[in-house]
Protein backbone atom coordinates (compact mmCIF):
# COMPACT_ATOMS: atom_id res chain seq x y z
CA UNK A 1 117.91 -117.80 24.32
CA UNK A 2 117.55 -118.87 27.81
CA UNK A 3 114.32 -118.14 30.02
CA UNK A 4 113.99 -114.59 31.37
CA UNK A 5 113.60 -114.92 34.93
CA UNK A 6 114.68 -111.50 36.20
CA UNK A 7 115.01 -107.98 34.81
CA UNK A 8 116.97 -105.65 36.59
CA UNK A 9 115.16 -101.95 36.32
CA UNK A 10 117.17 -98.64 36.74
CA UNK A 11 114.24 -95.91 37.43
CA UNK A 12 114.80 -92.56 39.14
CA UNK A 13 114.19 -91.98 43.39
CA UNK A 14 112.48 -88.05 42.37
CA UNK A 15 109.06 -87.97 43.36
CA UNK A 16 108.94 -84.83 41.45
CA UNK A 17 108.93 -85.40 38.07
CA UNK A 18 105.69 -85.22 35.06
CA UNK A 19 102.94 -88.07 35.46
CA UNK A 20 103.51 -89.93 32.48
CA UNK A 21 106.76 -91.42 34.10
CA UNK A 22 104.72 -92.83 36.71
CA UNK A 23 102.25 -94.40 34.46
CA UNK A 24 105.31 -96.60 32.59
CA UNK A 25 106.56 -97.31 35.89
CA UNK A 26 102.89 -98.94 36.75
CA UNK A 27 102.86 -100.15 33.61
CA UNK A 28 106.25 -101.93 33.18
CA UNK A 29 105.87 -103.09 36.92
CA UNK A 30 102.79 -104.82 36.10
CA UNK A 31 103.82 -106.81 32.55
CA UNK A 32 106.52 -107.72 35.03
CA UNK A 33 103.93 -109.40 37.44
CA UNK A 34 101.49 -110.94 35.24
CA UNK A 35 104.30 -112.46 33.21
CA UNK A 36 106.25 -113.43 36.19
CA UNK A 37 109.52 -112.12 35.93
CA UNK A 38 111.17 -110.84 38.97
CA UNK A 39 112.10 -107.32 39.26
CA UNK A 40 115.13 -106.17 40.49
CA UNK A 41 115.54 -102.27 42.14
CA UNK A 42 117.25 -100.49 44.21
CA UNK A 43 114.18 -100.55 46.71
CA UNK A 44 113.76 -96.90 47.40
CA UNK A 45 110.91 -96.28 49.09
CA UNK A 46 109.94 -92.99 46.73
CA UNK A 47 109.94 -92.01 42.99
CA UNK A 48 109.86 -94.26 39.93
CA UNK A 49 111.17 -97.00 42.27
CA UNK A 50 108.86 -97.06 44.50
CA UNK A 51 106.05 -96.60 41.89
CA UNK A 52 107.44 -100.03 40.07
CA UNK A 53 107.62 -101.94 43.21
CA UNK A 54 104.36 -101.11 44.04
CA UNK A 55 102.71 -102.02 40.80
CA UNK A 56 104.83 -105.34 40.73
CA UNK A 57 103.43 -106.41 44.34
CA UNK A 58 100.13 -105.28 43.59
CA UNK A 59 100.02 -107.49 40.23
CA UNK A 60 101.57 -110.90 42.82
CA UNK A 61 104.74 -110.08 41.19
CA UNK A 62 107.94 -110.40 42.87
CA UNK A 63 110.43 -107.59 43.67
CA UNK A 64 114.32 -108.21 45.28
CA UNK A 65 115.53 -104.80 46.08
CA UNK A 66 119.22 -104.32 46.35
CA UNK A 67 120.31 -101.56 48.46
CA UNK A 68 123.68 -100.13 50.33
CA UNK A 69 123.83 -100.42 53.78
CA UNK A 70 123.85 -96.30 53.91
CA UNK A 71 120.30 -95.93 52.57
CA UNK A 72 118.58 -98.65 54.61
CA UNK A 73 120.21 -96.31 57.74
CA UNK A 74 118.75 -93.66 56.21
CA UNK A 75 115.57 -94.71 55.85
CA UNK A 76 115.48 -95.08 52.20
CA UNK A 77 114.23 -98.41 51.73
CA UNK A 78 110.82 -99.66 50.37
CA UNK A 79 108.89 -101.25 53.71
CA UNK A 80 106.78 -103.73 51.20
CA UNK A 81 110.03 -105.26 49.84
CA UNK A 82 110.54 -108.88 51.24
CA UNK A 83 113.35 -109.95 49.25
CA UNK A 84 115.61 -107.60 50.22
CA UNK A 85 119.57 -107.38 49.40
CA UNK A 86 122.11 -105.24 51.75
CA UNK A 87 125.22 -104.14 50.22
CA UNK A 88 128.27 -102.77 51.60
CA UNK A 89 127.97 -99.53 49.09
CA UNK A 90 126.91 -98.45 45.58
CA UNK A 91 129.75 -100.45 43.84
CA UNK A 92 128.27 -103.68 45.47
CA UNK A 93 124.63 -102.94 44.67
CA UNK A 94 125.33 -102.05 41.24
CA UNK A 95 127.40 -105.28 40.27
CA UNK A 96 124.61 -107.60 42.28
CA UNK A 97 121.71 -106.08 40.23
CA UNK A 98 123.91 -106.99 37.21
CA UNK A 99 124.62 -110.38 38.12
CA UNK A 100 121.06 -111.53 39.37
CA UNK A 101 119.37 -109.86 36.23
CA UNK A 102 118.61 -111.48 33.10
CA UNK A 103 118.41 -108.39 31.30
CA UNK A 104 118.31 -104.45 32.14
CA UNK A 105 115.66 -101.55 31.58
CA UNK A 106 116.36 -98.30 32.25
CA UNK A 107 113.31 -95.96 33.20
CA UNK A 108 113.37 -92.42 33.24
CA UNK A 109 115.56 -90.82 36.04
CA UNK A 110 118.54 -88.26 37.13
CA UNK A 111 122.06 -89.02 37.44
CA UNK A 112 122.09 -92.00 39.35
CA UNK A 113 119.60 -93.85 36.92
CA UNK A 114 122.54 -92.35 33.64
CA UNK A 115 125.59 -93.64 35.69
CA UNK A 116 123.54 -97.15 36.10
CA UNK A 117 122.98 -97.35 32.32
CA UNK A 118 126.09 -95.74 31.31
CA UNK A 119 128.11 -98.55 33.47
CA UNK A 120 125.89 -101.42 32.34
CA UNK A 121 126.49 -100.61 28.61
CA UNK A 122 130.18 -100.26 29.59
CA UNK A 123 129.98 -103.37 30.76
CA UNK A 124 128.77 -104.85 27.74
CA UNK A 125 130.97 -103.59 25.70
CA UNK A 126 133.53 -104.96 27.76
CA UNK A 127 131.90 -108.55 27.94
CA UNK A 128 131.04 -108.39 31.35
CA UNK A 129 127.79 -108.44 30.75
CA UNK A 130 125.54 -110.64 28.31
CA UNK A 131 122.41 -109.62 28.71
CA UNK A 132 119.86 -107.51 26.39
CA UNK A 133 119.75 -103.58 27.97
CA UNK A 134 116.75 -101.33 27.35
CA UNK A 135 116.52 -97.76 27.01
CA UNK A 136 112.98 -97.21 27.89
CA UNK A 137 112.56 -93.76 26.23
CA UNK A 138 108.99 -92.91 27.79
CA UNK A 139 108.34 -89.65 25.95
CA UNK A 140 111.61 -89.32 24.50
CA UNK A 141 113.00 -88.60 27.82
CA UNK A 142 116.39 -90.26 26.60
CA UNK A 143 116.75 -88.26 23.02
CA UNK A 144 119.42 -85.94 24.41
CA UNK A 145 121.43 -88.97 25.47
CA UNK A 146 121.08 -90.81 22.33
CA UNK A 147 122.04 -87.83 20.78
CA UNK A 148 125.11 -87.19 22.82
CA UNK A 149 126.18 -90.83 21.87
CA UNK A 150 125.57 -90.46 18.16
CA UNK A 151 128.28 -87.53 18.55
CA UNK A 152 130.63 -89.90 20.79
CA UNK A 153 130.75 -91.69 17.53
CA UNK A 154 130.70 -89.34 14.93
CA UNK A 155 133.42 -87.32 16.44
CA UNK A 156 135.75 -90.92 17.05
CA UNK A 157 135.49 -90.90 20.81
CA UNK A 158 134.13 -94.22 20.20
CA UNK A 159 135.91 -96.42 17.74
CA UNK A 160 132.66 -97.79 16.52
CA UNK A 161 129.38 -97.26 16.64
CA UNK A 162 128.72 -99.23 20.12
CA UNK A 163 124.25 -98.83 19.64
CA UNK A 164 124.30 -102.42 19.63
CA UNK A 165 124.67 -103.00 22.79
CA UNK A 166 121.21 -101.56 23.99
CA UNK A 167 117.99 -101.41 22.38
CA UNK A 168 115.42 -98.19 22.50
CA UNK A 169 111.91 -98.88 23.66
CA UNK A 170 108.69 -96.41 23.91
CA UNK A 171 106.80 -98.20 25.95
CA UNK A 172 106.99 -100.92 28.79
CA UNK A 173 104.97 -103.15 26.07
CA UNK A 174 107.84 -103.02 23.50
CA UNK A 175 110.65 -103.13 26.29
CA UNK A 176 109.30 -106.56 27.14
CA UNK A 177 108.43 -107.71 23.47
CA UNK A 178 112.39 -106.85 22.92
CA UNK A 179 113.62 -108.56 25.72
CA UNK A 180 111.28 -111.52 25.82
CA UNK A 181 112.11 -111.94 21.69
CA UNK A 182 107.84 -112.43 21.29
CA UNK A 183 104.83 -110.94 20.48
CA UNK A 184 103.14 -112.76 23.11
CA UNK A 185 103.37 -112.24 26.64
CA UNK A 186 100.71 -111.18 28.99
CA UNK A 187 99.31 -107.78 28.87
């Protein structure tokens, strides 16, 4: 297994959403710091996003924020965020998180944060991507989905069952004690 450098972290923009979301986002942002991996985003400036790069910059962690040109014009983008990566759209942001990331966590979040996991698992299936994904089921936000996919494969929409390719976590503890393949890692 080769070092984990960076983790790429889907997480949802929604500032609206229960408090215990927040928490994992603090919490995974700072096991990211303290251990020094990099975290990759998609440097919005509100929601789980911003929640993560704050606790990551906070701990001396490092955040690179990948973001289409459309949202920076907006006004979207995370003012603490040095390292910051301007793409030509979503297509472009999506496939740079991928490619800088050593592995991928998905927090809780709305459609944007499914289609990101959805694409990176298709991706893996496909072998275009190598890396360990996370489904970081904070409160068993991602049940349903699981679910769903159970019945992809029960019902032959899936030749296979395809679970393989990600791994469920409950907290930002065991998300990292997956990924990093170790008990031992700084808390």
């Amino acid at each position: 297994m080769h070092e984990i450098k960076t983790i790429t972290v889907y997480a949802a923009s929604s500032s609206h959403i229960p408090p215990q979301y927040f928490q994992a986002a603090r919490e995974l942002g700072k096991l990211l710091a303290i251990n020094q991996i990099t975290c990759i985003n998609g440097a919005g400036n509100s929601g789980l996003m911003a929640t993560l790069t704050d606790a990551v910059l906070e701990n001396g962690g490092e955040v690179c924020g990948i973001i289409p040109r459309f949202m920076v014009d907006a006004g979207w983008v995370h003012p603490a965020i040095k390292n910051l990566i301007v793409t030509p759209d979503m297509h472009v942001r999506k496939l740079t998180m991928a490619e800088k990331s050593d592995a991928c966590i998905a927090l809780p979040g709305g459609v944007g944060t499914l289609e990101e996991l959805l694409e990176i698992i298709a991706w893996k299936q496909l072998g275009l991507y190598t890396h360990k994904v996370i489904i970081l089921n904070v409160n068993g936000f991602y049940n349903d989905l699981l679910a769903m996919i159970d019945k992809l494969y029960r019902e032959n929409f899936m030749t296979h069952n395809l679970s393989g390719l990600w791994q469920v976590a409950d907290s930002p503890e065991e998300a990292l004690h997956i990924i990093l393949e170790s008990e031992f890692f700084n808390l």
